[in-house]
C-alpha atoms as a PDB file:
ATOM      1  CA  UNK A   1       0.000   0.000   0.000  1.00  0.00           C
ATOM      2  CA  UNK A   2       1.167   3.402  -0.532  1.00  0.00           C
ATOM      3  CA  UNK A   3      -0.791   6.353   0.720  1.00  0.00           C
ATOM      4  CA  UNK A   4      -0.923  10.152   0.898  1.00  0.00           C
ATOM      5  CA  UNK A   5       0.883  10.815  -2.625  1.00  0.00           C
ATOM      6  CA  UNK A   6       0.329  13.749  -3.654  1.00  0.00           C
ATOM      7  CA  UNK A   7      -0.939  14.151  -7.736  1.00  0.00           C
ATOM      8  CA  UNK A   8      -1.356  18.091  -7.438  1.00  0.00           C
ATOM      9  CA  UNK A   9      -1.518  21.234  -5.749  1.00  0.00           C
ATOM     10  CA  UNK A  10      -4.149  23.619  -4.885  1.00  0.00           C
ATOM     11  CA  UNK A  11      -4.940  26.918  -5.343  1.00  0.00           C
ATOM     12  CA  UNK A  12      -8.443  28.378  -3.728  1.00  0.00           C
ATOM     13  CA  UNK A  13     -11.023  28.460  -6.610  1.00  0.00           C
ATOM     14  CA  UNK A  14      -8.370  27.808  -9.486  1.00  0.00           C
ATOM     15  CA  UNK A  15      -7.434  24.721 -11.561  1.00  0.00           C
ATOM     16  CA  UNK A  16      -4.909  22.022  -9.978  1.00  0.00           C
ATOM     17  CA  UNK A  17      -1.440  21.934 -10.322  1.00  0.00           C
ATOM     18  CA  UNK A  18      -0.257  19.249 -11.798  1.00  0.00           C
ATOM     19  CA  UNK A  19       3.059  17.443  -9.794  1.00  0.00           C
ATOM     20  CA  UNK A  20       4.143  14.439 -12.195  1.00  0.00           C
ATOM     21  CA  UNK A  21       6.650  12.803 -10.661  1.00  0.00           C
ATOM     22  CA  UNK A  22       8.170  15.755  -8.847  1.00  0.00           C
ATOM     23  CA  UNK A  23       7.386  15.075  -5.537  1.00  0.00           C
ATOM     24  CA  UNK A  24      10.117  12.128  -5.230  1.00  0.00           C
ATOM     25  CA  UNK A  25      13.102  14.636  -6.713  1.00  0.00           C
ATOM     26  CA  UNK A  26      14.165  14.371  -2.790  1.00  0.00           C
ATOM     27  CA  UNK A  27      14.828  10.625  -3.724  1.00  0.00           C
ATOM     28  CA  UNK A  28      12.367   9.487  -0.727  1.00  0.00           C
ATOM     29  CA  UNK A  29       8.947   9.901   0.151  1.00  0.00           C
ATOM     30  CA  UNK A  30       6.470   8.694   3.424  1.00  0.00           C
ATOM     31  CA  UNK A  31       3.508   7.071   2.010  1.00  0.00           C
ATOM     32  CA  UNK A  32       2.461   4.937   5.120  1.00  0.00           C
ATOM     33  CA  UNK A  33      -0.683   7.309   6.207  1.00  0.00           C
ATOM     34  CA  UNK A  34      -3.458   8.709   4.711  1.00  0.00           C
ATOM     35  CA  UNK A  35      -3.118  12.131   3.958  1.00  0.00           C
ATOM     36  CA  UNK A  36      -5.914  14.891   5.120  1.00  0.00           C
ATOM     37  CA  UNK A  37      -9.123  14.930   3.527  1.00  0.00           C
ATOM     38  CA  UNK A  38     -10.169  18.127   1.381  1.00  0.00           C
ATOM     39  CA  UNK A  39     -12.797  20.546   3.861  1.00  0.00           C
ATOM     40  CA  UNK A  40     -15.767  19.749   4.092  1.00  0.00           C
ATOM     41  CA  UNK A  41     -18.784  20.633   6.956  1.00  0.00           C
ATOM     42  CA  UNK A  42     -19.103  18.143  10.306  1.00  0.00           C
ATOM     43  CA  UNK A  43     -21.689  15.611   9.678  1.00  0.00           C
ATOM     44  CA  UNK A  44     -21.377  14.614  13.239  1.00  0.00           C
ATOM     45  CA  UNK A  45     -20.964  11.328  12.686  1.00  0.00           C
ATOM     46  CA  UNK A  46     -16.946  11.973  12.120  1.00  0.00           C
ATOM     47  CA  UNK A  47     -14.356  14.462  11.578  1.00  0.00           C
ATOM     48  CA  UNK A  48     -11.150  13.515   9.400  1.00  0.00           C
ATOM     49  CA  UNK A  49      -8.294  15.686   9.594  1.00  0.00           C
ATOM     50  CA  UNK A  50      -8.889  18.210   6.656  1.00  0.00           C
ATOM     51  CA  UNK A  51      -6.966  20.905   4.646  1.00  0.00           C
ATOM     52  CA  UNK A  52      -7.097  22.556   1.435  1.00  0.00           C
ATOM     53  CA  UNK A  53      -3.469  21.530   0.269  1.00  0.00           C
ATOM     54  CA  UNK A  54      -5.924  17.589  -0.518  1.00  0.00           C
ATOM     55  CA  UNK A  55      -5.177  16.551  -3.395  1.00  0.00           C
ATOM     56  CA  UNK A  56      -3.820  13.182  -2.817  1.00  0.00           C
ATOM     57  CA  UNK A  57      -4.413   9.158  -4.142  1.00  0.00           C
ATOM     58  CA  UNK A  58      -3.596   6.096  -2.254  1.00  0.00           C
ATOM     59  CA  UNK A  59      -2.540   2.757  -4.425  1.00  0.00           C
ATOM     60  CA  UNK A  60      -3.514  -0.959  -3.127  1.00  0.00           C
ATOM     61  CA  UNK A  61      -1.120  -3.483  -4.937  1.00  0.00           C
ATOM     62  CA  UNK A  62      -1.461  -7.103  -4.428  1.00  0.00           C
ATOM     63  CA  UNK A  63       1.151  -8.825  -2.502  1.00  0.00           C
ATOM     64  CA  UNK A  64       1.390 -11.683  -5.418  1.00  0.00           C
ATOM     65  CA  UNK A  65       2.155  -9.024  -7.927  1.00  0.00           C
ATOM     66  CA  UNK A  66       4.166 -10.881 -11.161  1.00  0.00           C
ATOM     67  CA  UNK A  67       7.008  -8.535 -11.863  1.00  0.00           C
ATOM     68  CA  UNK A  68       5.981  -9.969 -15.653  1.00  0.00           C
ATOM     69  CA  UNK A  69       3.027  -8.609 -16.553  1.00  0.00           C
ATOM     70  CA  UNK A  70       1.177  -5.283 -15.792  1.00  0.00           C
ATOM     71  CA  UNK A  71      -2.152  -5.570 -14.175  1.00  0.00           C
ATOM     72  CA  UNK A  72      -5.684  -3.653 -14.826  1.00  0.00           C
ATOM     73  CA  UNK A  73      -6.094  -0.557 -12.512  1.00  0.00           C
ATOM     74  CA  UNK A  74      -9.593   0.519 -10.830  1.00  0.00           C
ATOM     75  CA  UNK A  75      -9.718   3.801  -9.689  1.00  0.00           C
ATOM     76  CA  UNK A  76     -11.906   4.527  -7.200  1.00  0.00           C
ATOM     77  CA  UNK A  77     -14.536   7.645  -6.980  1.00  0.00           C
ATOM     78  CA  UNK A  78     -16.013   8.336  -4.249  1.00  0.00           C
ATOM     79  CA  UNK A  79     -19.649   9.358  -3.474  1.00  0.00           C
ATOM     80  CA  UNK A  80     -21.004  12.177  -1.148  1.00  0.00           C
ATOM     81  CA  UNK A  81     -22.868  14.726  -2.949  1.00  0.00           C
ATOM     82  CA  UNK A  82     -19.696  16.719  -4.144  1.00  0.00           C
ATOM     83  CA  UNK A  83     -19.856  17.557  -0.477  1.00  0.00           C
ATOM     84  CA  UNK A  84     -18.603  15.293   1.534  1.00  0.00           C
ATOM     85  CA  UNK A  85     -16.296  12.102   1.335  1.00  0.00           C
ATOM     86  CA  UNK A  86     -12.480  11.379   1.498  1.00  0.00           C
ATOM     87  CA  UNK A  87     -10.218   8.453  -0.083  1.00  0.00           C
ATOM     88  CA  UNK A  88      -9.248   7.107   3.277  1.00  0.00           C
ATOM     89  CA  UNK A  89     -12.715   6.970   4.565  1.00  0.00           C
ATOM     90  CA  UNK A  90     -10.456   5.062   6.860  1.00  0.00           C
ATOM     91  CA  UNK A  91     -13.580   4.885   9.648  1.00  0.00           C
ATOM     92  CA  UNK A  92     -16.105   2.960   8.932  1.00  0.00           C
ATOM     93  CA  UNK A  93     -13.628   1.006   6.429  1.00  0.00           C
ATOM     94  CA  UNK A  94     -15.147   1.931   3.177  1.00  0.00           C
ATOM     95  CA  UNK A  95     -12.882   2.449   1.119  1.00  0.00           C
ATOM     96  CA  UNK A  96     -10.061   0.244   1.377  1.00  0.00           C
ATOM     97  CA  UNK A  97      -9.097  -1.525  -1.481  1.00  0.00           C
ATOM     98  CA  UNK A  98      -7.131  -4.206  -0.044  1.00  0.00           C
ATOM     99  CA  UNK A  99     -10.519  -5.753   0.699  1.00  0.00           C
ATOM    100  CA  UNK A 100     -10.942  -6.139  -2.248  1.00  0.00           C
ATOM    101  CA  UNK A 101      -7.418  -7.054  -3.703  1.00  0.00           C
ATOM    102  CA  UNK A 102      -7.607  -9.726  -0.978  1.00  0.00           C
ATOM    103  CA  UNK A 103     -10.834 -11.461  -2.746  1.00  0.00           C
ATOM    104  CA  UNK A 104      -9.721 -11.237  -6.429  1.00  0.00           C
ATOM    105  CA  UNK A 105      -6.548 -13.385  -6.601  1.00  0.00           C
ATOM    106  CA  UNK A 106      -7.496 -15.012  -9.621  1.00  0.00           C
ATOM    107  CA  UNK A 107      -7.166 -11.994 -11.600  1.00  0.00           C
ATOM    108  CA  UNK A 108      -5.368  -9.770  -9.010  1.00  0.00           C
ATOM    109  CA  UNK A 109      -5.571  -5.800 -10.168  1.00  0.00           C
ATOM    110  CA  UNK A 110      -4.324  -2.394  -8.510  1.00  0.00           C
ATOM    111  CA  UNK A 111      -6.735  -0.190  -6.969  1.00  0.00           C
ATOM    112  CA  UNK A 112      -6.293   3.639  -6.626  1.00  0.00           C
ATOM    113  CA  UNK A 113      -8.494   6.028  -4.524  1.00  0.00           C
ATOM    114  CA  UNK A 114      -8.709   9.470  -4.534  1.00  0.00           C
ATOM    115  CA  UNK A 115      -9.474  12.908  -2.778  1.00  0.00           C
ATOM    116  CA  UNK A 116     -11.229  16.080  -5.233  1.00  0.00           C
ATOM    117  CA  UNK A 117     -12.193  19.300  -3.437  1.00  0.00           C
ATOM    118  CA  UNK A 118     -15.840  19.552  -2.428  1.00  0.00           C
ATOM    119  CA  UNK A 119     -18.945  21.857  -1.741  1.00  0.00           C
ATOM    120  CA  UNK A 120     -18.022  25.689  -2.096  1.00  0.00           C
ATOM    121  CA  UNK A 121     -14.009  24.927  -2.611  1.00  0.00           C
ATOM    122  CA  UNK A 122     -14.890  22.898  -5.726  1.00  0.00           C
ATOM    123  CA  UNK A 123     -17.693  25.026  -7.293  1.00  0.00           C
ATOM    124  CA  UNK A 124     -17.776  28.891  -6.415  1.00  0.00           C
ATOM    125  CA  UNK A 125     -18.788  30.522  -9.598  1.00  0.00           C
ATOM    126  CA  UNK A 126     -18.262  34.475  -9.685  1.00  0.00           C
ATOM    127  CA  UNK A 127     -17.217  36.580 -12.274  1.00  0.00           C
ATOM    128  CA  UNK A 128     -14.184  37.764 -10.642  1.00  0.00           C
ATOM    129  CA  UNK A 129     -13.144  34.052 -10.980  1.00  0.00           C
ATOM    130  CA  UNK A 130     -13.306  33.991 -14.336  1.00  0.00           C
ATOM    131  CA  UNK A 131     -10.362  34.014 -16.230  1.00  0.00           C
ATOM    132  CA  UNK A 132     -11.046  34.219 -20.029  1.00  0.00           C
ATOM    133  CA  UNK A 133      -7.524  33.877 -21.718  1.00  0.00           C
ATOM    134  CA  UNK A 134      -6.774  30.934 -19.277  1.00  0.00           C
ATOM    135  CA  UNK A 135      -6.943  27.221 -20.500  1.00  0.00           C
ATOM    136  CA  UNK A 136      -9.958  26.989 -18.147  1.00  0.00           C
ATOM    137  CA  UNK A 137     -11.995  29.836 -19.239  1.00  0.00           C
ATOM    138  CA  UNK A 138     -14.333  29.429 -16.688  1.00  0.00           C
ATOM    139  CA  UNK A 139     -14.843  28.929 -12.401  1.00  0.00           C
ATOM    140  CA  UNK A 140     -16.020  25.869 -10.695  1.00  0.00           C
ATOM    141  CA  UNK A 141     -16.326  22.431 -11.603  1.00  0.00           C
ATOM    142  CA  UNK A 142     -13.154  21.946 -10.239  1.00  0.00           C
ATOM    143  CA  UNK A 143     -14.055  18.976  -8.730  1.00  0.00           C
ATOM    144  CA  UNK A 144     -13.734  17.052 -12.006  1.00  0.00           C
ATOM    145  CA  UNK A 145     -10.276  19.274 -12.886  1.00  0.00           C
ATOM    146  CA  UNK A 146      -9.093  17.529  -9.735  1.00  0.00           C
ATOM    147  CA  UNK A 147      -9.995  13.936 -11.067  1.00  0.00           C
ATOM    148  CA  UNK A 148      -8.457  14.533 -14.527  1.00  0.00           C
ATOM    149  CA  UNK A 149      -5.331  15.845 -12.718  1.00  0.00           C
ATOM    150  CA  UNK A 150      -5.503  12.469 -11.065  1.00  0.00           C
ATOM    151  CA  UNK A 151      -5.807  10.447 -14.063  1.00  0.00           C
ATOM    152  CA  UNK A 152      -2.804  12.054 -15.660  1.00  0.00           C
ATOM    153  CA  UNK A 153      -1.230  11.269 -12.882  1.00  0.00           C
ATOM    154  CA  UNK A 154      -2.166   7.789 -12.787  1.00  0.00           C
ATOM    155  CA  UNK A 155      -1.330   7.875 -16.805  1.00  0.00           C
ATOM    156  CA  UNK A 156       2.323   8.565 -16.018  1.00  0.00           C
ATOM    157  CA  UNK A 157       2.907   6.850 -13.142  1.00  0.00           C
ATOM    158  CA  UNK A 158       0.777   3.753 -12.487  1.00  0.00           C
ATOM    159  CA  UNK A 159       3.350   1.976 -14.267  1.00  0.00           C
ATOM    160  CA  UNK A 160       5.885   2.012 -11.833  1.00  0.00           C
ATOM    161  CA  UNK A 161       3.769   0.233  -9.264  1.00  0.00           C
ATOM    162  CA  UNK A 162       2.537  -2.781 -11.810  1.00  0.00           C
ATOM    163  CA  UNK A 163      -0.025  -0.876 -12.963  1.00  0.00           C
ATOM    164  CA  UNK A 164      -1.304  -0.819 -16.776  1.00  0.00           C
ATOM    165  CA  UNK A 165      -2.017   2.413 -17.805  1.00  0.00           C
ATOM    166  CA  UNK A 166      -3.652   1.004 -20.950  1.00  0.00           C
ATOM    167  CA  UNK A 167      -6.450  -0.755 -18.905  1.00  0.00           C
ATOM    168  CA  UNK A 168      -8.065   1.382 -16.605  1.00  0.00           C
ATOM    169  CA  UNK A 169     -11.577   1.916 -15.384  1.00  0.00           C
ATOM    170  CA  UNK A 170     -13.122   4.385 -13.698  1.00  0.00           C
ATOM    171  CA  UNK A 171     -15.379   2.787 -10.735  1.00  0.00           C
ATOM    172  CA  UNK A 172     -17.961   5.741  -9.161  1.00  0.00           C
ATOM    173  CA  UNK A 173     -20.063   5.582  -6.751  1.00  0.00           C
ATOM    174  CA  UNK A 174     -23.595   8.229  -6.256  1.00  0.00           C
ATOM    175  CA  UNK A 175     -22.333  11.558  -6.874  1.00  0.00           C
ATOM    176  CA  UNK A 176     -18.749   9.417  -7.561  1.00  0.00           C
ATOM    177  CA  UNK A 177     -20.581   7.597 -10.238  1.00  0.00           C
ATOM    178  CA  UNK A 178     -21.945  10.954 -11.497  1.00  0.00           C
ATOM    179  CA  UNK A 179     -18.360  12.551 -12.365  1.00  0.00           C
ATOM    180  CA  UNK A 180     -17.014   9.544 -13.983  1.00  0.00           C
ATOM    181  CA  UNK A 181     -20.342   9.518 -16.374  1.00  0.00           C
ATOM    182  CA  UNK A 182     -19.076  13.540 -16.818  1.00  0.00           C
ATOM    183  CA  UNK A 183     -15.518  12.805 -17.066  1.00  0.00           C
ATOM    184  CA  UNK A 184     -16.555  10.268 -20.128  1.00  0.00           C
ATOM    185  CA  UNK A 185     -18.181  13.309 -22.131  1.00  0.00           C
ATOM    186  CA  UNK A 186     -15.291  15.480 -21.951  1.00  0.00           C
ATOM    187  CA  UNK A 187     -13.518  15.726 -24.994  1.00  0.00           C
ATOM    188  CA  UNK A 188      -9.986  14.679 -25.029  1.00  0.00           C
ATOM    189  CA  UNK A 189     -10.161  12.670 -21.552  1.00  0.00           C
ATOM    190  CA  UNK A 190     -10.561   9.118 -23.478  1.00  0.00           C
ATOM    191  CA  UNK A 191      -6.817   8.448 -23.346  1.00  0.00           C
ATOM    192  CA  UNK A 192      -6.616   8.517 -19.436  1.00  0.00           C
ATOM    193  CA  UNK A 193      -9.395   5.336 -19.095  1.00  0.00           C
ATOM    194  CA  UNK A 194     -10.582   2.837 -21.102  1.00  0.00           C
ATOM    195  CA  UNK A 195     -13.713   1.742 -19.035  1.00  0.00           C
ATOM    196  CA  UNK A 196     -16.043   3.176 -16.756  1.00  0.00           C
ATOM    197  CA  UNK A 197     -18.893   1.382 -14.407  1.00  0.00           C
ATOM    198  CA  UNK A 198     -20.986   4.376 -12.836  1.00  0.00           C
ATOM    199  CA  UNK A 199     -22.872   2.939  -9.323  1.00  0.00           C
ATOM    200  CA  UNK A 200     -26.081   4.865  -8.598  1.00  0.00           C
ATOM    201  CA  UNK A 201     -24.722   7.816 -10.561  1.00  0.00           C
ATOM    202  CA  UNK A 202     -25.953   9.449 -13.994  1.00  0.00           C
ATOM    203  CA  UNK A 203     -26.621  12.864 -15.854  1.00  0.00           C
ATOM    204  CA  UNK A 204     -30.349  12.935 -14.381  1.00  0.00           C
ATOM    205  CA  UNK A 205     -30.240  14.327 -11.118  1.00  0.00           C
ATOM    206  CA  UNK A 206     -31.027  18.148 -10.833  1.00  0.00           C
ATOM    207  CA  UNK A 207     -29.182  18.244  -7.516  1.00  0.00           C
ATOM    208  CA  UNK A 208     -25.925  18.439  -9.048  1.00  0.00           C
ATOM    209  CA  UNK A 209     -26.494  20.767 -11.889  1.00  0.00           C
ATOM    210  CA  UNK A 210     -27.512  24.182 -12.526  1.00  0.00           C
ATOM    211  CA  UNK A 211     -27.036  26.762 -15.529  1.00  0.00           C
ATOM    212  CA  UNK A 212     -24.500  29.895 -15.146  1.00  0.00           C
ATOM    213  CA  UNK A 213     -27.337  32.368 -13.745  1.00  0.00           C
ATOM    214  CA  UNK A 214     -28.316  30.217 -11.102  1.00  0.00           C
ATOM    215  CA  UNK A 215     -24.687  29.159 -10.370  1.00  0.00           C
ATOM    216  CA  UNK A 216     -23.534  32.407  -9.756  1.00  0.00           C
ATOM    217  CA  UNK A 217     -26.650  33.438  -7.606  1.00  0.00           C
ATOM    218  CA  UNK A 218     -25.942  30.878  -4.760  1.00  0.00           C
ATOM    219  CA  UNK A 219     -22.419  31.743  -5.043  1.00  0.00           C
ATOM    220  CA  UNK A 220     -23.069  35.823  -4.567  1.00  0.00           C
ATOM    221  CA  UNK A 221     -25.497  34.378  -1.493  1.00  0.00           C
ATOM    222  CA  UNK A 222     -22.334  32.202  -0.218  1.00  0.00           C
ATOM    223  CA  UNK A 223     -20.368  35.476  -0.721  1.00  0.00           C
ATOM    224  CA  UNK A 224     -22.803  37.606   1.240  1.00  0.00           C
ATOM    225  CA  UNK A 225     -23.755  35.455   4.026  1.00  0.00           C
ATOM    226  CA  UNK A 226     -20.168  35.236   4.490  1.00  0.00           C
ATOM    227  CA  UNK A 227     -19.831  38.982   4.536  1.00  0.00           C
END
């Protein structure tokens, strides 16, 4: 298992960074514990340690690993209503793929799960975000910026850890399930997956989309109650 690598940085309320394989030009890196979760509100039920600086995956690789042959690589989205969720979700255990590595020895496969910024950190949409003559000519949605980012990190990389970065499917989950079915009509994002299996997630619900007026009228009202 390696945990708490870091695919990009953050900026508030601009597209990620992406970090390639810089990170590890120290020749060493700590990947033994889940890295913080992106901010999101207290559900009560429990708190993860949080901060904006999120943008991290975690990789499961099977202990049987053949050194021969690389292995398909499910990447794991999670759910929450683009509010709420983490890639650790470390209690209850939801989201640890070496359950699941564990029960598929026949064909054994890498598993990668990932953190994207939520609620008002992902999607604040105000004109004075807007920056025309960038290559995102637009605010919000960064949510699914943050899961490309991811991908091209996976792209590059996955290959060092047995992974095939030719056979790679996108696994979501509710509102998870939601951004993969997204991320497949982008143009030009076809190269980073080559299959996708959307769980309780699809381009129906109204809860997750809203045209540009509307958009930017909750955000001024975010802006305003905030003062």
């Amino acid at each position: 298992m390696f945990h708490r690598i870091q695919y990009a940085k953050t900026n508030r309320w601009e597209p990620p960074i992406d970090l390639a394989s810089d990170m590890f030009s120290n020749g060493s890196f700590q990947a033994i514990v889940f890295g913080p979760c992106c901010p999101q509100r207290n559900t009560g039920i429990y708190m993860p340690l949080q901060d904006e600086q999120c943008l991290y995956l975690n990789i499961f690789t099977p202990s049987n690993k053949s050194n021969e042959s690389l292995l398909p690589v499910l990447v794991w989205i999670h759910g929450g209503g683009l509010t709420s969720g983490c890639s650790s979700q470390s209690i209850p255990i939801l989201y640890n793929g070496t359950n699941i590595i564990a029960n598929s020895p026949q064909q054994p496969i890498i598993i990668v799960t990932i953190n994207y910024r939520l609620g008002v950190l992902a999607d604040m949409y105000l004109t004075e975000l807007i920056k025309e003559n960038s290559e995102w000519p637009t605010a919000g949605n960064y949510n699914f910026l943050d899961i490309l980012s991811a991908l091209r990190w996976i792209n590059i990389n996955i290959r060092d850890y047995g992974g095939n970065p030719n056979n790679v499917l996108l696994f979501g989950e509710s509102s998870g399930g939601k951004s993969v079915v997204d991320i497949g009509a982008l143009k030009g994002s076809s190269n980073l997956y080559q299959h996708i299996i959307s769980q309780s997630g699809g381009f129906s619900s109204s809860i997750f989309y809203s045209n540009k007026t509307s958009a930017m009228q909750r955000s001024n009202t975010i802006v305003e109650q905030m003062n």
